[in-house]
N, C-alpha and C. Protein backbone atom coordinates (compact mmCIF):
# COMPACT_ATOMS: atom_id res chain seq x y z
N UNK A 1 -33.55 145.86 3.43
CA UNK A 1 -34.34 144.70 3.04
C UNK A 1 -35.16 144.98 1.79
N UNK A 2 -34.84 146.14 1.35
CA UNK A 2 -36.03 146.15 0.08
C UNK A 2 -35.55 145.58 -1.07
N UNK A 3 -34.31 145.79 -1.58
CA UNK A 3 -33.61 144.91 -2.26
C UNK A 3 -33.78 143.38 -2.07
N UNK A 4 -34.86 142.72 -1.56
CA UNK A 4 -34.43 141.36 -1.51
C UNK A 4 -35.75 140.80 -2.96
N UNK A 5 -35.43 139.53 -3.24
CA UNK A 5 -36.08 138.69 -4.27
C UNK A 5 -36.86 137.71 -3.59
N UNK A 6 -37.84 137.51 -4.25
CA UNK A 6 -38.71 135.92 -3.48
C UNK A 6 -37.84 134.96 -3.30
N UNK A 7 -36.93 134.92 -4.05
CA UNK A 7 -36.02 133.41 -3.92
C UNK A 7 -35.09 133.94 -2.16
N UNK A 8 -35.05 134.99 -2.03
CA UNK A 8 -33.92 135.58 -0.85
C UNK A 8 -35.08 135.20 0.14
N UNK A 9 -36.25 136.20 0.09
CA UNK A 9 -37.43 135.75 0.79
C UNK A 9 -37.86 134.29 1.48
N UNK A 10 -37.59 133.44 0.61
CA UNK A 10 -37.90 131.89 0.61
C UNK A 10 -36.70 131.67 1.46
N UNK A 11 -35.79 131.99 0.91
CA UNK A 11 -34.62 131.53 1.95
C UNK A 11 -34.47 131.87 3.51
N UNK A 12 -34.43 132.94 3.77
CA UNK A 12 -35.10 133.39 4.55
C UNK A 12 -35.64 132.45 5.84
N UNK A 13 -37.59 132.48 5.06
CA UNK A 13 -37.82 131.72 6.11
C UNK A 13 -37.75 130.31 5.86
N UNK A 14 -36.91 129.80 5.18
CA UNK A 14 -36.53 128.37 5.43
C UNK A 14 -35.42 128.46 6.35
N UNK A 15 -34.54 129.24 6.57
CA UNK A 15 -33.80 129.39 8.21
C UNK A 15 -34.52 129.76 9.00
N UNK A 16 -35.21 130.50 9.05
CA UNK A 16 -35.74 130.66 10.14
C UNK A 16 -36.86 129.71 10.63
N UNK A 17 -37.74 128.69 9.66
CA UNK A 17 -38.31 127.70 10.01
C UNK A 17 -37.24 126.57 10.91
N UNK A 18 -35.68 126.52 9.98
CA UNK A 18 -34.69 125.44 10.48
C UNK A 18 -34.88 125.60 11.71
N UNK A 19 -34.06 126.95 12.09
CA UNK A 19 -33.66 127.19 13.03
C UNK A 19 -35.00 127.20 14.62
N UNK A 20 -36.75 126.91 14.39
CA UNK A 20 -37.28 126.84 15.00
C UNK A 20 -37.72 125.25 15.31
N UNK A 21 -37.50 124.82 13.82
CA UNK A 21 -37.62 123.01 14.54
C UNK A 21 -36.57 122.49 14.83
N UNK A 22 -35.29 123.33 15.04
CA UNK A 22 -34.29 122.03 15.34
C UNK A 22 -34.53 122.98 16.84
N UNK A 23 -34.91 123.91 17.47
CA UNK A 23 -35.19 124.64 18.55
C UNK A 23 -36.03 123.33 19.81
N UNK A 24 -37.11 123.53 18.55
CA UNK A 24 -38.00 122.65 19.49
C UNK A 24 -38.35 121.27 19.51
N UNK A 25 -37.18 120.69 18.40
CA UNK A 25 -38.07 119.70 17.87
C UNK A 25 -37.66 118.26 19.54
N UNK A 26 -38.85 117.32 19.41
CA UNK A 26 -38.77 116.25 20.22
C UNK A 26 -37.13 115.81 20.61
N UNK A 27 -36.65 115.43 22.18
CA UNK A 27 -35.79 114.98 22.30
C UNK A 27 -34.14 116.42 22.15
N UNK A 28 -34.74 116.68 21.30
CA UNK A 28 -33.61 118.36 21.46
C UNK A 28 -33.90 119.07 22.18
N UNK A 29 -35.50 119.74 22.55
CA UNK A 29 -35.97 120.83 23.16
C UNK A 29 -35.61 120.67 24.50
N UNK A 30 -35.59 119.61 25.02
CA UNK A 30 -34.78 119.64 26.67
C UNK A 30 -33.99 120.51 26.55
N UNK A 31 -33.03 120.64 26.04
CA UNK A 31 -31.83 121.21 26.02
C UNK A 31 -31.67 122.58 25.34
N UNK A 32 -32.91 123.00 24.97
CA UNK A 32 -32.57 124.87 24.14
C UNK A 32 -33.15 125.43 25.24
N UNK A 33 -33.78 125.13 26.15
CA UNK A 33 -33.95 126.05 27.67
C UNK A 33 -33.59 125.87 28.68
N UNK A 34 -33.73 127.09 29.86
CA UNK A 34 -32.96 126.55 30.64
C UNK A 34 -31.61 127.06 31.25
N UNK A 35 -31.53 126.64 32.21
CA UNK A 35 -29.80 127.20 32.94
C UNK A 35 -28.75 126.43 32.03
N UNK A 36 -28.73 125.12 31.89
CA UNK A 36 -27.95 124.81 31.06
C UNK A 36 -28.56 124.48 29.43
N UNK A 37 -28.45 125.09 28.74
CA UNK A 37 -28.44 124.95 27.30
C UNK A 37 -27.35 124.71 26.40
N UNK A 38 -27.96 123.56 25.06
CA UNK A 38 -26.96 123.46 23.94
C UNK A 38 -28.25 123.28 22.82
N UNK A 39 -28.77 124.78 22.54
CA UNK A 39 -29.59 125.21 21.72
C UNK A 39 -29.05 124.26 20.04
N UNK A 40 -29.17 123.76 19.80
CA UNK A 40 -28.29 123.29 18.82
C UNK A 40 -28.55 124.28 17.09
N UNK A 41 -29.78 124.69 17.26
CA UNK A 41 -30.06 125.31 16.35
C UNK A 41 -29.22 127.10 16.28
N UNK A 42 -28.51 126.88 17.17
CA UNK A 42 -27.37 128.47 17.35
C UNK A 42 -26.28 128.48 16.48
N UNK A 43 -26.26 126.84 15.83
CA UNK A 43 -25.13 126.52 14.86
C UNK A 43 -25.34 127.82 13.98
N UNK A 44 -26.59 127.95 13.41
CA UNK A 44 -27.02 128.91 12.23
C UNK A 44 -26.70 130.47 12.63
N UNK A 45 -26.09 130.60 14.11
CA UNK A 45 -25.43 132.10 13.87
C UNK A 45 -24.34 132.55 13.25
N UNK A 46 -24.17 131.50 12.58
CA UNK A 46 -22.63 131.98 11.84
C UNK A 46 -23.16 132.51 10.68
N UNK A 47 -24.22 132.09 10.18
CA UNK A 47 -24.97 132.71 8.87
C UNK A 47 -24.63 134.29 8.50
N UNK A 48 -24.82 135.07 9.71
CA UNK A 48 -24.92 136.53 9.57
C UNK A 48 -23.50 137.30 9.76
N UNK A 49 -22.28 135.94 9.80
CA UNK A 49 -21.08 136.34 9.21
C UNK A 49 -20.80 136.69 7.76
N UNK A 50 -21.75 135.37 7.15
CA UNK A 50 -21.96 135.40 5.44
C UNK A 50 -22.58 136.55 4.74
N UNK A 51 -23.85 136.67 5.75
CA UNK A 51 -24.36 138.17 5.24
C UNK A 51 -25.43 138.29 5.82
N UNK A 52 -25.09 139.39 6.01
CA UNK A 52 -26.53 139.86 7.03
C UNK A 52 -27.82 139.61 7.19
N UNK A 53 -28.44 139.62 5.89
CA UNK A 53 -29.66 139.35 6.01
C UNK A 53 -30.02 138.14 6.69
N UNK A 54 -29.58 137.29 6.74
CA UNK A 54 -29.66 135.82 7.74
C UNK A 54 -29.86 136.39 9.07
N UNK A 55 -29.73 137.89 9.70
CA UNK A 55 -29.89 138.24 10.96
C UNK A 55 -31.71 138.08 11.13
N UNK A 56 -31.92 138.38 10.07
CA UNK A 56 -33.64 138.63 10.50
C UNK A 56 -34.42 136.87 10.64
N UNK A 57 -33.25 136.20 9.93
CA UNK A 57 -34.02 134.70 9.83
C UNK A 57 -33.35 134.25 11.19
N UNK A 58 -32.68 134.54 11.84
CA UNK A 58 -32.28 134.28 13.41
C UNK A 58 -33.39 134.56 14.32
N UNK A 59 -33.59 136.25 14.06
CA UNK A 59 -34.03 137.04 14.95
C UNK A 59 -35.98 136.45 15.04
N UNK A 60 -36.43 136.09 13.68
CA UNK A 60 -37.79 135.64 13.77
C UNK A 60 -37.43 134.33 14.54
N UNK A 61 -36.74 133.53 13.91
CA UNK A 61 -36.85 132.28 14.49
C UNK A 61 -36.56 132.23 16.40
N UNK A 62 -35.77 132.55 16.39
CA UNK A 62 -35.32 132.87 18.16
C UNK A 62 -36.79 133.37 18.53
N UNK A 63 -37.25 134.40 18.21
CA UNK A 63 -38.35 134.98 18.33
C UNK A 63 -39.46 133.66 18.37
N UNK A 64 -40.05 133.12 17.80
CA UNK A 64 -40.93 132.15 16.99
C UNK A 64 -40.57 131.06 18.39
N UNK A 65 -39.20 130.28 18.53
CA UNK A 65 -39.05 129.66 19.05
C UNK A 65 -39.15 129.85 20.79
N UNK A 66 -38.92 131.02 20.80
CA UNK A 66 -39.01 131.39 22.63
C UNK A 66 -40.57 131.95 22.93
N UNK A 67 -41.23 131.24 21.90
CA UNK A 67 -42.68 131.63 22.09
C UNK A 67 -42.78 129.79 23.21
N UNK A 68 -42.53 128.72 23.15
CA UNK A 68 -42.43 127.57 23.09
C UNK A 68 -41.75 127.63 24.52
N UNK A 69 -40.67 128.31 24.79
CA UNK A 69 -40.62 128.54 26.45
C UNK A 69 -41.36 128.45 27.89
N UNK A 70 -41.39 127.26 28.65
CA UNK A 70 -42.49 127.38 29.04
C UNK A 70 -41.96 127.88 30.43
N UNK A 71 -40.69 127.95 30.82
CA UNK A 71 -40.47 128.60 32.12
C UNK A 71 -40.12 130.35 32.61
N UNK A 72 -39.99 130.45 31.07
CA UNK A 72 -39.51 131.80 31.39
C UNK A 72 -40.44 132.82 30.10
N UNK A 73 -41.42 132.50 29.00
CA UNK A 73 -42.33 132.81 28.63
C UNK A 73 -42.12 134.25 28.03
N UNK A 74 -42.99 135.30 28.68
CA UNK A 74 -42.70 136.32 27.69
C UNK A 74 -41.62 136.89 27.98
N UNK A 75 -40.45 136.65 29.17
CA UNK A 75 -39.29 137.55 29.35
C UNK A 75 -38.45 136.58 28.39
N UNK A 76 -38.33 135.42 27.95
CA UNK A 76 -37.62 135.04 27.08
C UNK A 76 -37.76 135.32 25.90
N UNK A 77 -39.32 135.23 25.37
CA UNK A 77 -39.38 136.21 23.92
C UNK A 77 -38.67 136.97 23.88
N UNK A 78 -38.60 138.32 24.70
CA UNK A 78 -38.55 139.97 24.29
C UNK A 78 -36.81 139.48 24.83
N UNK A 79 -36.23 139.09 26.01
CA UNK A 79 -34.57 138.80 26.35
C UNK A 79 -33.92 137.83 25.54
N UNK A 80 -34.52 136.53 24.87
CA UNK A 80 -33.93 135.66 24.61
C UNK A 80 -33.79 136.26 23.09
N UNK A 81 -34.61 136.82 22.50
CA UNK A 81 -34.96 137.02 21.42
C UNK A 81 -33.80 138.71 21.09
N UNK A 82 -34.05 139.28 21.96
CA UNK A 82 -32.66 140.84 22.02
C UNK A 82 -31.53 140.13 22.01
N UNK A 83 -31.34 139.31 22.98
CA UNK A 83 -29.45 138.53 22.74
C UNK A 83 -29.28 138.11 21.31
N UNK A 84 -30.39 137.26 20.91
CA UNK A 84 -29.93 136.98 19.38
C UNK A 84 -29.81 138.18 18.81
N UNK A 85 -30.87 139.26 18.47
CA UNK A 85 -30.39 140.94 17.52
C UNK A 85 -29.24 141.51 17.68
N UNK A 86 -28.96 141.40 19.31
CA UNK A 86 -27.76 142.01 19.96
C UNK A 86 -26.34 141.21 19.23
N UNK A 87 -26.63 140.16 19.09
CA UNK A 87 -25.22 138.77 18.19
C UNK A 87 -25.59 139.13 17.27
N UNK A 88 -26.28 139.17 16.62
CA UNK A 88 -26.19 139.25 15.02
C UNK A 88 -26.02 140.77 14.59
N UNK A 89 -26.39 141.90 15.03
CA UNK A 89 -26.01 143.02 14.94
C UNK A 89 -24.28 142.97 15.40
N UNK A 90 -23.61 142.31 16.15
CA UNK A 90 -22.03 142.49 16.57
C UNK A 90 -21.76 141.35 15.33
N UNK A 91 -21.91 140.19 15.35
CA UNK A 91 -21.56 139.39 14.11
C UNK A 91 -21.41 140.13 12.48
N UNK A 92 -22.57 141.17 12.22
CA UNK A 92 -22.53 141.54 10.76
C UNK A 92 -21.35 142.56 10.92
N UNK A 93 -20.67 143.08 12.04
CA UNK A 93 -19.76 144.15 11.93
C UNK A 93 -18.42 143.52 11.75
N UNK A 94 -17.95 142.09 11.57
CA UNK A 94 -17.11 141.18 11.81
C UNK A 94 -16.36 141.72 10.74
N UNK A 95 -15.63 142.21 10.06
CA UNK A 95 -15.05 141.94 8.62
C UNK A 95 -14.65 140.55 8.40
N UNK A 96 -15.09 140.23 6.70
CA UNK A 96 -15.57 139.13 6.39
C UNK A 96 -14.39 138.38 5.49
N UNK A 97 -13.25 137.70 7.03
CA UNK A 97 -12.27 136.38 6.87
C UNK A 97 -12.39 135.86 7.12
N UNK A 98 -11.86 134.57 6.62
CA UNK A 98 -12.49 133.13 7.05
C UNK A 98 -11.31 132.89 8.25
N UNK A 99 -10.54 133.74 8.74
CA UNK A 99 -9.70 133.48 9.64
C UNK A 99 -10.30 134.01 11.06
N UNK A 100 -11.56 135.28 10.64
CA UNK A 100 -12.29 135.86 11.75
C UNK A 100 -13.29 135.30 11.83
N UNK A 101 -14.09 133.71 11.29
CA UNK A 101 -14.86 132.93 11.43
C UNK A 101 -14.71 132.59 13.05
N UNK A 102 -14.15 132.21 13.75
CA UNK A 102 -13.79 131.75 14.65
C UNK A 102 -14.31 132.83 16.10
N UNK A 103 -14.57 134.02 16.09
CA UNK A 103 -14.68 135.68 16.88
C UNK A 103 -16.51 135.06 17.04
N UNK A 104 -16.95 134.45 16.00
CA UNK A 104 -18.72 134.26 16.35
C UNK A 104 -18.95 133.43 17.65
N UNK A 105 -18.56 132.05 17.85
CA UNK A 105 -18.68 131.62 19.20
C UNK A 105 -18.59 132.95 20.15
N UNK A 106 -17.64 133.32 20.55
CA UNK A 106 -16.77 133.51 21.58
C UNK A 106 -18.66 134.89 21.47
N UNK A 107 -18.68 135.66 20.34
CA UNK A 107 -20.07 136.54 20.52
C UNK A 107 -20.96 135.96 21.14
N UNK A 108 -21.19 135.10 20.67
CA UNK A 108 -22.74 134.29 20.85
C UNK A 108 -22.65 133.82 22.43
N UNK A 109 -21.25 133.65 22.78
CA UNK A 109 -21.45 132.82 24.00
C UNK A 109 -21.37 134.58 25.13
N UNK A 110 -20.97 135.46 24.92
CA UNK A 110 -20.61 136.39 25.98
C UNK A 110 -22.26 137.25 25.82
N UNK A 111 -22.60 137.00 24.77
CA UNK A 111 -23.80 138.29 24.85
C UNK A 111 -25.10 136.97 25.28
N UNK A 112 -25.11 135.96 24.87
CA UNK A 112 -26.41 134.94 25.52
C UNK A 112 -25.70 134.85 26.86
N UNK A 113 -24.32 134.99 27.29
CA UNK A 113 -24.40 134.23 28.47
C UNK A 113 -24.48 134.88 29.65
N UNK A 114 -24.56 136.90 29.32
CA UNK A 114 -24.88 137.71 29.99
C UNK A 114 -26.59 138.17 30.12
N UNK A 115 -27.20 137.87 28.84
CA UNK A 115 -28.65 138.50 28.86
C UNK A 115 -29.33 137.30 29.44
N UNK A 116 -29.13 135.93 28.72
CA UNK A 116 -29.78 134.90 29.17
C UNK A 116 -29.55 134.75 30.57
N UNK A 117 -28.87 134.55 30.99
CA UNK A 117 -27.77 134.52 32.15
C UNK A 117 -28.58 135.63 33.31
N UNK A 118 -28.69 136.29 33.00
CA UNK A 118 -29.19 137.62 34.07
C UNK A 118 -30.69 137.29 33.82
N UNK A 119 -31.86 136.81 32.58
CA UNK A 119 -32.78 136.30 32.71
C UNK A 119 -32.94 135.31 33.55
N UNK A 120 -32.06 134.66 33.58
CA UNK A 120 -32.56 133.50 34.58
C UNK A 120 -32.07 133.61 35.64
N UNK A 121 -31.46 134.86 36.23
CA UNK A 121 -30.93 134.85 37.51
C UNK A 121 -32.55 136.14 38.05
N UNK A 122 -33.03 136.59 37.68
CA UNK A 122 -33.95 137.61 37.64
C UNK A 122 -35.18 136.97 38.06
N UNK A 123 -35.75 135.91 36.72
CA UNK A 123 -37.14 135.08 37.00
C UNK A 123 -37.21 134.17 37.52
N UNK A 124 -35.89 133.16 37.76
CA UNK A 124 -35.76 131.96 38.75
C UNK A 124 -34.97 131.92 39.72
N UNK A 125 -34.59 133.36 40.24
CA UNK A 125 -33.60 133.12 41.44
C UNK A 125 -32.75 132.41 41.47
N UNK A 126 -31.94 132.21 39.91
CA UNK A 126 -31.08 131.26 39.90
C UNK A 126 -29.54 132.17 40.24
N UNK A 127 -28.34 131.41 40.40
CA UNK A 127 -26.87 131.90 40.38
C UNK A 127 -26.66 133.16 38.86
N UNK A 128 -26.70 134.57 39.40
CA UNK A 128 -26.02 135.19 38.00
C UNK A 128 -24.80 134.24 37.27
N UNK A 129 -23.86 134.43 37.87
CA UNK A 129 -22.76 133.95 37.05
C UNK A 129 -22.52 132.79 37.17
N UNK A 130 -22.87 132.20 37.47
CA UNK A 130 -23.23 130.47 37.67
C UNK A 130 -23.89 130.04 36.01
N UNK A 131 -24.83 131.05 35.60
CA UNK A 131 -25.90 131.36 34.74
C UNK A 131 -25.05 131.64 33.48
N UNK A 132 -24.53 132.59 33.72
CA UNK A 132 -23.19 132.87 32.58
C UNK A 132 -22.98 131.98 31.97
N UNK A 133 -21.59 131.40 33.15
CA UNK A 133 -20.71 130.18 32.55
C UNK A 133 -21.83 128.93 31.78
N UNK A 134 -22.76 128.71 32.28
CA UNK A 134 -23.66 127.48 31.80
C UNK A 134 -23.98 127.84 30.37
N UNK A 135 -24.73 129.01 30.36
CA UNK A 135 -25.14 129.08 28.94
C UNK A 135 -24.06 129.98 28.24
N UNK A 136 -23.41 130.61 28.75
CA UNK A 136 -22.64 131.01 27.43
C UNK A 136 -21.35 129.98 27.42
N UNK A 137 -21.33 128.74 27.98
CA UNK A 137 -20.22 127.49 27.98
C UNK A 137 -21.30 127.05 26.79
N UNK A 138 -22.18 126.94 26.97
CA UNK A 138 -23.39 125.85 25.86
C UNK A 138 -23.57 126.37 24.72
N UNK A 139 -23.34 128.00 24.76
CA UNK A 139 -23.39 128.77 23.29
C UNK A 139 -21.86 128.61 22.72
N UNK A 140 -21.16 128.61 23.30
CA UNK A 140 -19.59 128.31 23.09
C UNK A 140 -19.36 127.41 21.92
N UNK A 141 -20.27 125.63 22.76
CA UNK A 141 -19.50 124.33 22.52
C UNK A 141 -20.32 124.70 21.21
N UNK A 142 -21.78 125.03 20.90
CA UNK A 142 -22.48 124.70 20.19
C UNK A 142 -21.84 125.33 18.45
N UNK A 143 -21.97 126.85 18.84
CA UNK A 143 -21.66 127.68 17.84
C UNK A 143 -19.83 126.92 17.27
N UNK A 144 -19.34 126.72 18.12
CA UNK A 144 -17.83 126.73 17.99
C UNK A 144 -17.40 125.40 16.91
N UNK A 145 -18.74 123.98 17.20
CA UNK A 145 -19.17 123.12 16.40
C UNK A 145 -19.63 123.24 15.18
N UNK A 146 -20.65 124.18 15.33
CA UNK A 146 -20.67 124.84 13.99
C UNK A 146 -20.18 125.77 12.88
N UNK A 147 -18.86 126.70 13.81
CA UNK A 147 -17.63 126.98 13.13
C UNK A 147 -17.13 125.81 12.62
N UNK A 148 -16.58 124.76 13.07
CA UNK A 148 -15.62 123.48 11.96
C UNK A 148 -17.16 123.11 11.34
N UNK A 149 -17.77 123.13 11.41
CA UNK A 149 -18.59 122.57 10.34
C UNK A 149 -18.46 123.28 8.70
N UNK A 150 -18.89 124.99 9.22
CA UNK A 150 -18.92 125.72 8.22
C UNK A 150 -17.63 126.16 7.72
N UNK A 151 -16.52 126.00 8.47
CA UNK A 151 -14.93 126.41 7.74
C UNK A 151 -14.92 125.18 6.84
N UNK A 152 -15.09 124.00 7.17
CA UNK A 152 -14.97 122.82 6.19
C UNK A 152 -16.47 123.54 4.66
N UNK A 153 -17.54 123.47 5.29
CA UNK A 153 -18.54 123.68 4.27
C UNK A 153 -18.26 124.70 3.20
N UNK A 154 -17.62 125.92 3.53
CA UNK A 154 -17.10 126.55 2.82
C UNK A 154 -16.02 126.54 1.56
N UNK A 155 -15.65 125.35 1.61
CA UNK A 155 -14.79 124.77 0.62
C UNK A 155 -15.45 124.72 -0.45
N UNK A 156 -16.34 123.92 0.11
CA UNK A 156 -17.03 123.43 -1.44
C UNK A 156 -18.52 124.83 -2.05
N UNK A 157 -17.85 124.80 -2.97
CA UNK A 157 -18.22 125.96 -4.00
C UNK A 157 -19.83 126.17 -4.26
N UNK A 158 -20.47 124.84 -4.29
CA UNK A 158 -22.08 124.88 -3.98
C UNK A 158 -22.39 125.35 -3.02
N UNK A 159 -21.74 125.01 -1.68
CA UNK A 159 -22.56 125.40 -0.81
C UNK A 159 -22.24 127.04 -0.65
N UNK A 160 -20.90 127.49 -1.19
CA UNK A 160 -20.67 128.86 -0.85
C UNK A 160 -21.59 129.77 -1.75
N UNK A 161 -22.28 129.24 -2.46
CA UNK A 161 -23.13 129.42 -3.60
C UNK A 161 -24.54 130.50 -2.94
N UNK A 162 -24.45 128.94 -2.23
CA UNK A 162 -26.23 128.73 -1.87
C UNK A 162 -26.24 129.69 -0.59
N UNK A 163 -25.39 130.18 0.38
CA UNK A 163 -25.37 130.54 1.20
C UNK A 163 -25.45 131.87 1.44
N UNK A 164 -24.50 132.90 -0.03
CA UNK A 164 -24.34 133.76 -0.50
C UNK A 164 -24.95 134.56 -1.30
């Protein structure tokens, strides 16, 4: 990270701001906690396929945002917040094809749907693998949405610009 520029900086935490109001914002936040989740703001893990540094604008924001948790509180900070480091640390090892775009869901959904998954089977006596399938089905649909988003976005040359 020492290599980075104010403009990288800025960027930065403008994902990681994204990624905390589309977390919490009104009418979405039902749905980023919880046994069943479709965090919608998980779209942005594909970022740290593009390049790494987008891991730390995940990792604050996840962080930032599971402050806002109100059922599961500080074990979701420190758990909810490791599954994202834990994805984005396996995501930056991806070698970088747009044909291995597709390998990020399938991450996002096996490592949230085991940590989250075992969080909420731990603090709410809920179903382990019941827990699984729910949220890593919800990290699945979500991220997997935001794969065709970004295989299309990638076309166009601005945005591969701005991203890069």
């Amino acid at each position: 990270m020492n290599d980075l520029k104010v403009r990288d900086i800025t960027k930065l935490a403008l994902i990681a701001a994204l990624y905390v109001a589309i977390t919490i914002a009104p009418g979405i936040s039902a749905f980023s906690y919880g046994q069943i989740q479709f965090r919608v703001s998980e779209i942005l893990m594909l970022l740290p396929f593009f390049d790494h540094k987008y891991s730390w604008s995940l990792i604050i924001g996840c962080f930032i945002s599971n402050l806002f948790s109100a059922q599961l509180g500080m074990y979701d900070i420190v758990l909810g917040t490791l599954a994202t480091a834990i994805a984005c640390l396996i995501i930056t090892q991806i070698p970088k094809k747009n044909s291995l775009l597709w390998t990020v869901p399938v991450i996002c959904a096996v490592v949230n749907g085991i940590i989250v998954g075992a969080e909420l089977h731990f603090v709410l006596k809920l179903p382990f693998w019941l827990n699984l399938i729910t949220v890593g089905f919800g990290e699945l649909v979500v991220v997997a949405i935001g794969a065709v988003i970004f295989y299309f976005l990638m076309k166009n040359q601005n945005f591969r610009k701005l991203i890069n």
